[in-house]
Protein backbone atom coordinates (compact mmCIF):
# COMPACT_ATOMS: atom_id res chain seq x y z
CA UNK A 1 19.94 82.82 -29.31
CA UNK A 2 23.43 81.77 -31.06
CA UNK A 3 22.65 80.11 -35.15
CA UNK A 4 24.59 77.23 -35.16
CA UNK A 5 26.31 76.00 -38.52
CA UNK A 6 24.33 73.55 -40.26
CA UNK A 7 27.18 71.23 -40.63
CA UNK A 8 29.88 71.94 -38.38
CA UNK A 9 29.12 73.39 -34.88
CA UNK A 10 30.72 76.62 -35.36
CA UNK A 11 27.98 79.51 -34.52
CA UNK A 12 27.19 83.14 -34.12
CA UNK A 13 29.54 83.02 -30.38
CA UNK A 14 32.17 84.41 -33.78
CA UNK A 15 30.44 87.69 -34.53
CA UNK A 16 31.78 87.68 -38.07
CA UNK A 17 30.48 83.93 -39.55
CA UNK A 18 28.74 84.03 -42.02
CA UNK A 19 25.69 81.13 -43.58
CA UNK A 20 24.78 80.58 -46.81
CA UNK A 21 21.21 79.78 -47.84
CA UNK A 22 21.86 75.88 -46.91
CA UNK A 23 22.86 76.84 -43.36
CA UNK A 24 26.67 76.32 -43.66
CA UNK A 25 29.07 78.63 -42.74
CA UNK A 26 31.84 80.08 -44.61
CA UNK A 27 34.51 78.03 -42.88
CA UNK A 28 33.00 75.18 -44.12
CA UNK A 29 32.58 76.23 -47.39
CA UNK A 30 36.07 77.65 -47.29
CA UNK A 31 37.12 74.19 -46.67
CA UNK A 32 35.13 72.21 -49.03
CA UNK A 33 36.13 74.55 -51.86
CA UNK A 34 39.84 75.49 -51.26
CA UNK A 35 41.85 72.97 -48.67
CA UNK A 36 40.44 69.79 -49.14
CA UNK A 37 41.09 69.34 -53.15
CA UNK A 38 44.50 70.05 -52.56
CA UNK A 39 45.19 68.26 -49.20
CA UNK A 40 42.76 65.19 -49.90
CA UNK A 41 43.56 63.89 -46.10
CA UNK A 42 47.15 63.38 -46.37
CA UNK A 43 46.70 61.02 -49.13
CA UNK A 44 48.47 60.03 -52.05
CA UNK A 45 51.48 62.49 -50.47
CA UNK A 46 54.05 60.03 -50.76
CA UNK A 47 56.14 61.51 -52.98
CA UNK A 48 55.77 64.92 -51.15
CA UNK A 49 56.65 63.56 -48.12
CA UNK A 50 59.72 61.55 -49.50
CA UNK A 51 61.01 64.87 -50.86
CA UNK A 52 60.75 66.26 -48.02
CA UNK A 53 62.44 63.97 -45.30
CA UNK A 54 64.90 63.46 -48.30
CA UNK A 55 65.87 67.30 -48.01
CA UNK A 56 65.87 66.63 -44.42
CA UNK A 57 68.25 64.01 -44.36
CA UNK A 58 70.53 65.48 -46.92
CA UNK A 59 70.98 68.91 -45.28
CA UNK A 60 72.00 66.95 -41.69
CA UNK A 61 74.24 64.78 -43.26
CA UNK A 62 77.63 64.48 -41.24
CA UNK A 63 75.70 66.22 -38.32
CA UNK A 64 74.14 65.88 -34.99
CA UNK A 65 70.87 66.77 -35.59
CA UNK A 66 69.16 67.25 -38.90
CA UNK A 67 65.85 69.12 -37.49
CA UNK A 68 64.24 70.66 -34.92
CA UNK A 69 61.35 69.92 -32.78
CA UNK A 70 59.36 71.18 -30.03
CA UNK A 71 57.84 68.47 -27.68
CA UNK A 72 54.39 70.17 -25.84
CA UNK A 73 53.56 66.74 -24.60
CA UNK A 74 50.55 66.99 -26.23
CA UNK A 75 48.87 64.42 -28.75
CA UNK A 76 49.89 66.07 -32.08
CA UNK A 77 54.10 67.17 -30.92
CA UNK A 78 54.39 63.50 -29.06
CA UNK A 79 53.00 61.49 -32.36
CA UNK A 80 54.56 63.90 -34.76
CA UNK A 81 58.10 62.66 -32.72
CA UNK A 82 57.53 59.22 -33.08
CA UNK A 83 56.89 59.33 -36.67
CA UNK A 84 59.77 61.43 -37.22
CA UNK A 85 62.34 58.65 -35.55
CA UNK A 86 60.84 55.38 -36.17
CA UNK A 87 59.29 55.95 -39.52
CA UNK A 88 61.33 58.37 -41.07
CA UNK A 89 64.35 57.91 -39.84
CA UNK A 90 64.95 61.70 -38.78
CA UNK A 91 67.17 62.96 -36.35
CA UNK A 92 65.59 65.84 -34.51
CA UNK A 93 66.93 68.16 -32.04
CA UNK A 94 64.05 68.25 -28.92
CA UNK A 95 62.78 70.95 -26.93
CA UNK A 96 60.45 71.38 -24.39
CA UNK A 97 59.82 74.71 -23.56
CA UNK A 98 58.81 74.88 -19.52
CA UNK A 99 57.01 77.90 -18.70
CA UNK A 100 55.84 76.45 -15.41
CA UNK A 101 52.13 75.15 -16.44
CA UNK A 102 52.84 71.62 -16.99
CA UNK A 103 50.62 69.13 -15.86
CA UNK A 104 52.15 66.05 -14.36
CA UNK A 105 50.42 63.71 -17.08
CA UNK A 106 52.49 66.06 -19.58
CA UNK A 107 56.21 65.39 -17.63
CA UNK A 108 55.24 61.76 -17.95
CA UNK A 109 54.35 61.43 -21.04
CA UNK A 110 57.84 63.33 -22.95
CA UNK A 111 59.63 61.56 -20.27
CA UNK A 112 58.24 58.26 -21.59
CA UNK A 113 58.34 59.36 -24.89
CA UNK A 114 62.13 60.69 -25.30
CA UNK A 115 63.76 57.97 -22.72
CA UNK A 116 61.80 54.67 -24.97
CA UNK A 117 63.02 56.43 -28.32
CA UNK A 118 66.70 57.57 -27.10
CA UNK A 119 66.19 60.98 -27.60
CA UNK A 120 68.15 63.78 -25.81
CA UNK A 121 65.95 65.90 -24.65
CA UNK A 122 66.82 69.97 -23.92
CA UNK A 123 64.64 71.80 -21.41
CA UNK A 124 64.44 75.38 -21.60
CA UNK A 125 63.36 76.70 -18.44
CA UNK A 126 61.85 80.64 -18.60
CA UNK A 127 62.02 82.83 -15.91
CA UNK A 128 59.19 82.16 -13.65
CA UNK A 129 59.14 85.44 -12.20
CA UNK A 130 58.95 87.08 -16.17
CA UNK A 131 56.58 84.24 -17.15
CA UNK A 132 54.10 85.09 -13.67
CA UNK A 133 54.34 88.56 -14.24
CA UNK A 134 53.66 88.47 -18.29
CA UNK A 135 50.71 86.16 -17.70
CA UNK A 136 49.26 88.06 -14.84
CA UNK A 137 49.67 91.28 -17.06
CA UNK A 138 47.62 89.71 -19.94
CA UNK A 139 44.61 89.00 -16.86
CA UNK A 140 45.02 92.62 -15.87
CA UNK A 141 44.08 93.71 -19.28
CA UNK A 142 40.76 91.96 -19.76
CA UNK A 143 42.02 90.42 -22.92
CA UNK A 144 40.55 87.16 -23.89
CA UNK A 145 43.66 86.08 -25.75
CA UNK A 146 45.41 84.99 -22.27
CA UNK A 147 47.74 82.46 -23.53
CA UNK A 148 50.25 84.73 -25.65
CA UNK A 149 53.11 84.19 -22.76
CA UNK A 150 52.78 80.66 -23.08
CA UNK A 151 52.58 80.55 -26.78
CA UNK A 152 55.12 82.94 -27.72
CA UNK A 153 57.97 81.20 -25.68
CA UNK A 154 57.17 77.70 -27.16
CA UNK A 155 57.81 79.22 -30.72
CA UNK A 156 60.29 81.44 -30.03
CA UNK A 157 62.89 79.48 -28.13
CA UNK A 158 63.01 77.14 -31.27
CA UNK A 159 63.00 80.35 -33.38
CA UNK A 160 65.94 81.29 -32.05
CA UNK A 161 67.89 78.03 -31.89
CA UNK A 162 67.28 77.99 -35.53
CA UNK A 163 68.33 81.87 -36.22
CA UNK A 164 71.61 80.83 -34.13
CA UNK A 165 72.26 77.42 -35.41
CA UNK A 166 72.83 75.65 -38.90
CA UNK A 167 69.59 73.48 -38.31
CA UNK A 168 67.24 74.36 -41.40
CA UNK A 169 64.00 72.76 -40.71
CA UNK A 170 61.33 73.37 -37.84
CA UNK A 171 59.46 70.48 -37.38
CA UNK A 172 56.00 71.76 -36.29
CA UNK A 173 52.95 69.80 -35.32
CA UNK A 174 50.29 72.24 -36.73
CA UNK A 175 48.00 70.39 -39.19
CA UNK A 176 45.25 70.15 -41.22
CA UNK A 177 43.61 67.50 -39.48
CA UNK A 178 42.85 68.60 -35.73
CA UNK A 179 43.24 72.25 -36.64
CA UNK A 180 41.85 73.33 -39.88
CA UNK A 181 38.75 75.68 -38.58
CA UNK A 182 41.02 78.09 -35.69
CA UNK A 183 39.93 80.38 -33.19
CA UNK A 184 38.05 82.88 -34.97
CA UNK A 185 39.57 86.64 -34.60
CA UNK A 186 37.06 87.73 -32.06
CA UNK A 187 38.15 85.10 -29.40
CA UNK A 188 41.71 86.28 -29.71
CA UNK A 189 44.67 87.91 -31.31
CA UNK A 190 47.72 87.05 -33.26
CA UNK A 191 50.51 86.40 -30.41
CA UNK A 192 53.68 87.61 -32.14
CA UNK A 193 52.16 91.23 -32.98
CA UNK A 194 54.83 93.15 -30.41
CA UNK A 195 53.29 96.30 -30.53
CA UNK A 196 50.42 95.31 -28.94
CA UNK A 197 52.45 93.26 -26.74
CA UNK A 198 54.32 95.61 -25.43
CA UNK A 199 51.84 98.16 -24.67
CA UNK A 200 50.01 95.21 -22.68
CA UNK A 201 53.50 94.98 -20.39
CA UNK A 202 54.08 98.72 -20.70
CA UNK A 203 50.52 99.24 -18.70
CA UNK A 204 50.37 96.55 -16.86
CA UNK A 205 53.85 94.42 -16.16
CA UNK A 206 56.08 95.11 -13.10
CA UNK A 207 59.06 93.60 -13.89
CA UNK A 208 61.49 94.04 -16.39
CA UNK A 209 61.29 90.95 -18.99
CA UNK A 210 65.18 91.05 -19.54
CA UNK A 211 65.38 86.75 -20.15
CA UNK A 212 61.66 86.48 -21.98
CA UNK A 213 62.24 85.33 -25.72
CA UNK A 214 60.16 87.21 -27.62
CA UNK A 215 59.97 86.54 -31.32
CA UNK A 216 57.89 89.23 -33.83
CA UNK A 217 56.23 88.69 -37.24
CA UNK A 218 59.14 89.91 -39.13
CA UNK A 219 61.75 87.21 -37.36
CA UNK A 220 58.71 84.58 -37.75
CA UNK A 221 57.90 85.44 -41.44
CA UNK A 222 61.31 86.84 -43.20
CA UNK A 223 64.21 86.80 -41.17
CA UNK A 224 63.55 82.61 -40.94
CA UNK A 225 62.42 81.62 -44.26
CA UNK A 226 63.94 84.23 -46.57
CA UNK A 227 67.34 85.31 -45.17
CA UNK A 228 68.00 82.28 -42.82
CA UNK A 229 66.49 79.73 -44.99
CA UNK A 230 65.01 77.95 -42.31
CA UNK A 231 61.71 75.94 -43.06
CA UNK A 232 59.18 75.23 -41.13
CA UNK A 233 57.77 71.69 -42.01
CA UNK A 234 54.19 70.42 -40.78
CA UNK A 235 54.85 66.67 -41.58
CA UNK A 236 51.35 65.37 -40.20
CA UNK A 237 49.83 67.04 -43.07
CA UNK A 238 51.54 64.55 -45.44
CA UNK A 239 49.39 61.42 -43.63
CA UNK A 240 46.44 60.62 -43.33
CA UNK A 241 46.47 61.92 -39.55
CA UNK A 242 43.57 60.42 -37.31
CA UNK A 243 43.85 61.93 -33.87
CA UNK A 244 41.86 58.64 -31.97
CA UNK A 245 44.15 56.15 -34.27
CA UNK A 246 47.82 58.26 -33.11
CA UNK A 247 46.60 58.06 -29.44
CA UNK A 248 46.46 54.73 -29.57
CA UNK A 249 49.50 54.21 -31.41
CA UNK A 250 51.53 56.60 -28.19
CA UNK A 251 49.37 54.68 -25.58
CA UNK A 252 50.27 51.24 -26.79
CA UNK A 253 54.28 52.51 -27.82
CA UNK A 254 55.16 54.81 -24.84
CA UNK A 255 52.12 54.56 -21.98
CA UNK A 256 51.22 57.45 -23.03
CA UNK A 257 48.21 58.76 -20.84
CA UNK A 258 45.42 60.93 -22.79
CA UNK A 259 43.72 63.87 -21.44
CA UNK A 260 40.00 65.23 -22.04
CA UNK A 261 40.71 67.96 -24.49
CA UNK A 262 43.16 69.52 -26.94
CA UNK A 263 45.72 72.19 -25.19
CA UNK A 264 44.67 70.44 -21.90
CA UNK A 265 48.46 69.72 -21.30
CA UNK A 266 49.01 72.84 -19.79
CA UNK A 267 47.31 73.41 -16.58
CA UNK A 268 46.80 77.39 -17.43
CA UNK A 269 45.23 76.34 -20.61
CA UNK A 270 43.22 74.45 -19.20
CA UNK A 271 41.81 76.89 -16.76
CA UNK A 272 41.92 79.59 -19.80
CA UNK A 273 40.11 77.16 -21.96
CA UNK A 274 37.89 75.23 -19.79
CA UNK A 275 36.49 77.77 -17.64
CA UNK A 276 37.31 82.05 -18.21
CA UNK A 277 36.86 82.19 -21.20
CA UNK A 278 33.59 80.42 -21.63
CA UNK A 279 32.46 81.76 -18.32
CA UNK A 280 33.87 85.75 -18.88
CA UNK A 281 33.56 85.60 -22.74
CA UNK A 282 30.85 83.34 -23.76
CA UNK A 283 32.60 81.22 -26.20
CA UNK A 284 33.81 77.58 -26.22
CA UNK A 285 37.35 76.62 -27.18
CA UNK A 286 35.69 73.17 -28.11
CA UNK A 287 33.28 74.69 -30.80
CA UNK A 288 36.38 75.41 -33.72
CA UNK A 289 37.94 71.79 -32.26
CA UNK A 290 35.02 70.00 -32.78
CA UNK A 291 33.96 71.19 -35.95
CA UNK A 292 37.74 70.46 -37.47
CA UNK A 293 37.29 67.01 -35.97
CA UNK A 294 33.96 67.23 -38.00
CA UNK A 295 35.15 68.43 -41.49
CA UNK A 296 38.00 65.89 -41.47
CA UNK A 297 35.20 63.04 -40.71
CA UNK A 298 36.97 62.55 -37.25
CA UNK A 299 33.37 63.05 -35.21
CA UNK A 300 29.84 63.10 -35.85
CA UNK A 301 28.00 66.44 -35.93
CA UNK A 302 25.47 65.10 -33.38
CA UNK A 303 28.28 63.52 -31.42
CA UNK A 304 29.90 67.63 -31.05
CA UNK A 305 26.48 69.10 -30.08
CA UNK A 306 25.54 65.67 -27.50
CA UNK A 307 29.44 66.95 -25.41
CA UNK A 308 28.79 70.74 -26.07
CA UNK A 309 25.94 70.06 -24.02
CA UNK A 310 28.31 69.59 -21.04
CA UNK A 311 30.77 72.45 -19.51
CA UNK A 312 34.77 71.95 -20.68
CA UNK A 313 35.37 71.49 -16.69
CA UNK A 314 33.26 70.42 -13.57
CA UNK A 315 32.60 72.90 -11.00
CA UNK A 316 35.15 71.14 -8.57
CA UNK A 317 37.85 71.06 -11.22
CA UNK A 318 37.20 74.50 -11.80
CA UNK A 319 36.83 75.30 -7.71
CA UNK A 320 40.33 73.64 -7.79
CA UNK A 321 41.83 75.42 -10.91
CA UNK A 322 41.14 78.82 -9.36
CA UNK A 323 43.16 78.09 -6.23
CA UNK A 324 45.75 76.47 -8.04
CA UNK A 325 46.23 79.44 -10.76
CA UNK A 326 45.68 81.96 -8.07
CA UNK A 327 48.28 80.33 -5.76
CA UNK A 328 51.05 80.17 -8.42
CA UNK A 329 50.68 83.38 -9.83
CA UNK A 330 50.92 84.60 -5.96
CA UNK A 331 47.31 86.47 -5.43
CA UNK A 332 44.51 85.91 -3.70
CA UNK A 333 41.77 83.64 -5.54
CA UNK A 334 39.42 87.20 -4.89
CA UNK A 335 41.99 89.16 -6.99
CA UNK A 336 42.30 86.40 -9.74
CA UNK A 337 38.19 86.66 -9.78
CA UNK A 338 38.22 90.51 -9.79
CA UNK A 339 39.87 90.11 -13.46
CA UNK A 340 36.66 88.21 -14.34
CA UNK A 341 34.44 90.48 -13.70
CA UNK A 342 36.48 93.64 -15.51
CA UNK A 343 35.07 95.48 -18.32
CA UNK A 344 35.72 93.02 -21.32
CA UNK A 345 38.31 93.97 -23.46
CA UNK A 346 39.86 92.88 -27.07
CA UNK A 347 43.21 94.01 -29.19
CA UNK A 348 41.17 97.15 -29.73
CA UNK A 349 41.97 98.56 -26.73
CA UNK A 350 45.59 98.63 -27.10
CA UNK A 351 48.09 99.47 -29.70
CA UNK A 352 48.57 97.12 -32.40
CA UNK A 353 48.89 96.19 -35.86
CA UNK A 354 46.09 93.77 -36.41
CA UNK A 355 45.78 95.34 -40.63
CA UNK A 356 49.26 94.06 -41.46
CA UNK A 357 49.14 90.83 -39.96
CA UNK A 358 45.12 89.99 -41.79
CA UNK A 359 46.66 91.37 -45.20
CA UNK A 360 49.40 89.11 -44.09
CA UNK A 361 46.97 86.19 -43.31
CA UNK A 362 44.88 86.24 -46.77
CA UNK A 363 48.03 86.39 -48.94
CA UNK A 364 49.75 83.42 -47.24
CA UNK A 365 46.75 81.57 -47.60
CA UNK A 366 45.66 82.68 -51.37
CA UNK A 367 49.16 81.36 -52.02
CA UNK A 368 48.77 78.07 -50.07
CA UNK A 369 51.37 78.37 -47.55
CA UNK A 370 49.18 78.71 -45.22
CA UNK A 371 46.08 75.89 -45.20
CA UNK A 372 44.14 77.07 -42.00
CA UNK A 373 40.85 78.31 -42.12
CA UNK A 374 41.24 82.14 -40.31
CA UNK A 375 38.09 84.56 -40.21
C-alpha cells in the first residue's frame, strides 16, 4: 500500500519521496524551507514587478510588439494575457501553437479572449502528419512521458520567433502557484533532451519530421538567455495568483468556460492524463496538482484526498477518448490498446542524457532561477 504525505497528498506512486519523522515529504519541506521565504505568495513584489514591465516597455518602445506570448487556452496563459494588456499595459505578440488536440472549449475561449482584448492573434499550424506520427512513436515506445510532441512545439515555435526576431522577453505562464510540486522524475522525462528524442523517432517514427520545430537544452538554456539575450519572464509569480479567483475574473471578462482539470485543454492530454497513465502506470497527474494547490493554501488536504477518491475521467469519457484518439491518429482502437498493455518502459530504455540535464536542474535551482520543486 502507497504512504501518503502527511501534509500534501504526494505519496510513494514517486519511488524516490522521501518522509521525515513527522510524515512530510521532502517536497514539502523543500518548499517550506527554500521557495516560500523568498516568494511569500507574490506579495510585496511590487517593485519587482514594476522593474520588470518597465524593462518591458522600454525595450519595445517605437515597436510593434514588446513581448511574446504563447496562448494554450488554458487557465494560467489566458489570465496571464489579460493581466499583461489591461493591467500592465504590455503589448505582446500571441501565439497559439495548434498541434491538432484542441478541444472546442479551448478555440472558444482564445477566440473570446484575443477578439474582446484586440489582440492579433498568430496560429502556427504543425504538420499533422509529423505531429500523428511523433505522438504515435512516443505510444510505440511504452514511455510514460507521452506528451513531449505536444510540449516541445508549444515552446519551441516561440523559441524560435524569439532566436529570429528582436523581441527580448518570453512571457511564460509557469508559476509558483499552480505548479510548485511537478511531476516527479519517475512519471516522466525532460522533453527537450534530443538524444533521447531522437532515438525514440529513429526506432519507432515513419516519416521524416522535415517541418517539426524542435528546440534542445542548449537553444533553451544558452543560445536564448546568454547570446540572444532573450528572457523568459513568469509574471504570475509577481501576484498573489489564486487559480479559483483568475477563473472568475476570465469567466466574468471574456465567457470564458472552465474545464475539470489542469492540462485538460488538450484533448490528448486529457486522455494521457486522465486515463493511460493512471490506468498503464499507476500514478495520478492530480496527486503533484493537488498538493501545489495545497502548499499555496489553494485546497484543503482532506478536500485532495475526498476527489482522489474518484477516477480523473468516467468510464464513458474514457470509452469515448479511446475512439476519438484512436481515430485521429488513424489505428484501430485494438492497436491504440495493444500499447497499453506493452512492457512498461522509462528514459532508461533509450539513449539519453538525463545526468546533464539533473546537474542542470539542482544548479538552476540552488541559484534561484529556477523555483520549482523537481525530485
Amino acid at each position: 500500500m502507497d504512504k501518503i504525505c502527511s501534509n500534501c497528498v504526494m505519496d510513494t506512486s514517486d519511488p524516490k519521496i522521501k518522509f521525515d519523522k513527522n510524515g512530510v515529504c521532502d517536497r514539502c519541506n523543500t518548499y517550506y524551507r527554500r521557495i516560500l521565504p523568498g516568494w511569500n505568495h507574490g506579495i510585496e513584489k511590487e517593485r519587482q514587478l514594476s522593474q520588470i514591465i518597465e524593462a518591458i516597455k522600454k525595450h519595445g518602445k517605437g515597436k510593434p510588439y514588446d513581448c511574446i506570448l504563447g496562448l494554450s487556452g488554458g487557465i494560467d496563459s489566458s489570465y496571464l494575457l489579460h493581466l499583461a494588456v489591461k493591467e500592465f499595459g504590455l503589448r505582446p505578440l500571441v501565439f497559439h501553437v495548434d498541434s491538432g488536440w484542441d478541444a472546442d472549449f479551448t478555440k472558444r475561449n482564445i477566440k473570446n479572449l484575443t477578439d474582446k482584448l484586440g489582440i492579433e492573434l498568430k496560429i502556427e499550424l504543425l504538420n499533422w502528419q509529423e505531429m500523428r506520427d511523433f505522438q504515435l512513436a512516443m505510444f510505440k515506445s511504452g514511455v510514460p512521458h507521452l506528451d513531449i510532441p505536444q510540449d516541445m512545439a508549444f515552446v519551441s515555435v516561440l523559441d524560435n520567433y524569439a532566436l529570429n526576431s528582436h523581441i527580448k522577453f518570453i512571457l511564460n505562464g509557469g508559476n509558483i502557484s499552480t505548479e510548485v510540486v511537478v511531476n516527479p522524475s519517475s512519471w516522466g522525462y525532460w522533453g527537450t533532451d534530443m538524444i533521447h528524442v531522437r532515438d525514440i523517432i529513429r526506432k519507432f517514427g515513419t516519416v521524416p519530421m522535415e517541418t517539426y520545430p524542435f528546440t534542445n537544452i542548449f537553444i533553451r538554456k544558452l543560445v536564448l538567455p546568454y547570446i540572444k539575450g532573450v528572457k523568459v519572464v513568469k509574471l504570475l509569480n509577481y501576484v498573489p495568483y489564486i487559480k479559483k479567483e483568475a477563473e472568475e475574473v476570465l469567466k466574468r471578462e471574456y465567457g470564458f468556460e472552465p474545464y475539470p482539470q489542469k492540462h485538460f485543454e488538450s484533448i490528448l492530454t486529457k486522455f494521457i492524463e486522465g486515463y493511460w497513465l493512471p490506468k498503464r502506470f499507476g500514478f495520478d497527474i492530480r496527486r503533484a496538482q493537488f498538493s501545489s494547490l495545497i502548499l499555496t493554501g489553494q485546497m484543503t488536504r482532506a478536500e485532495a484526498l475526498e476527489r482522489l477518491k474518484k477516477d480523473p475521467i468516467s468510464e464513458e469519457e474514457a470509452r469515448d477518448l479511446i475512439e476519438l484518439v484512436a481515430g485521429k491518429l488513424e489505428i484501430s482502437e485494438d492497436e491504440l490498446m495493444s500499447y497499453m498493455t506493452m512492457p512498461l518502459k522509462t528514459y532508461r530504455d533509450y539513449k539519453n542524457i538525463k545526468m546533464i540535464f539533473d546537474i542542470g536542474s539542482r544548479i538552476l535551482f540552488y541559484l534561484g532561477i529556477d523555483n520549482l520543486v523537481r525530485k
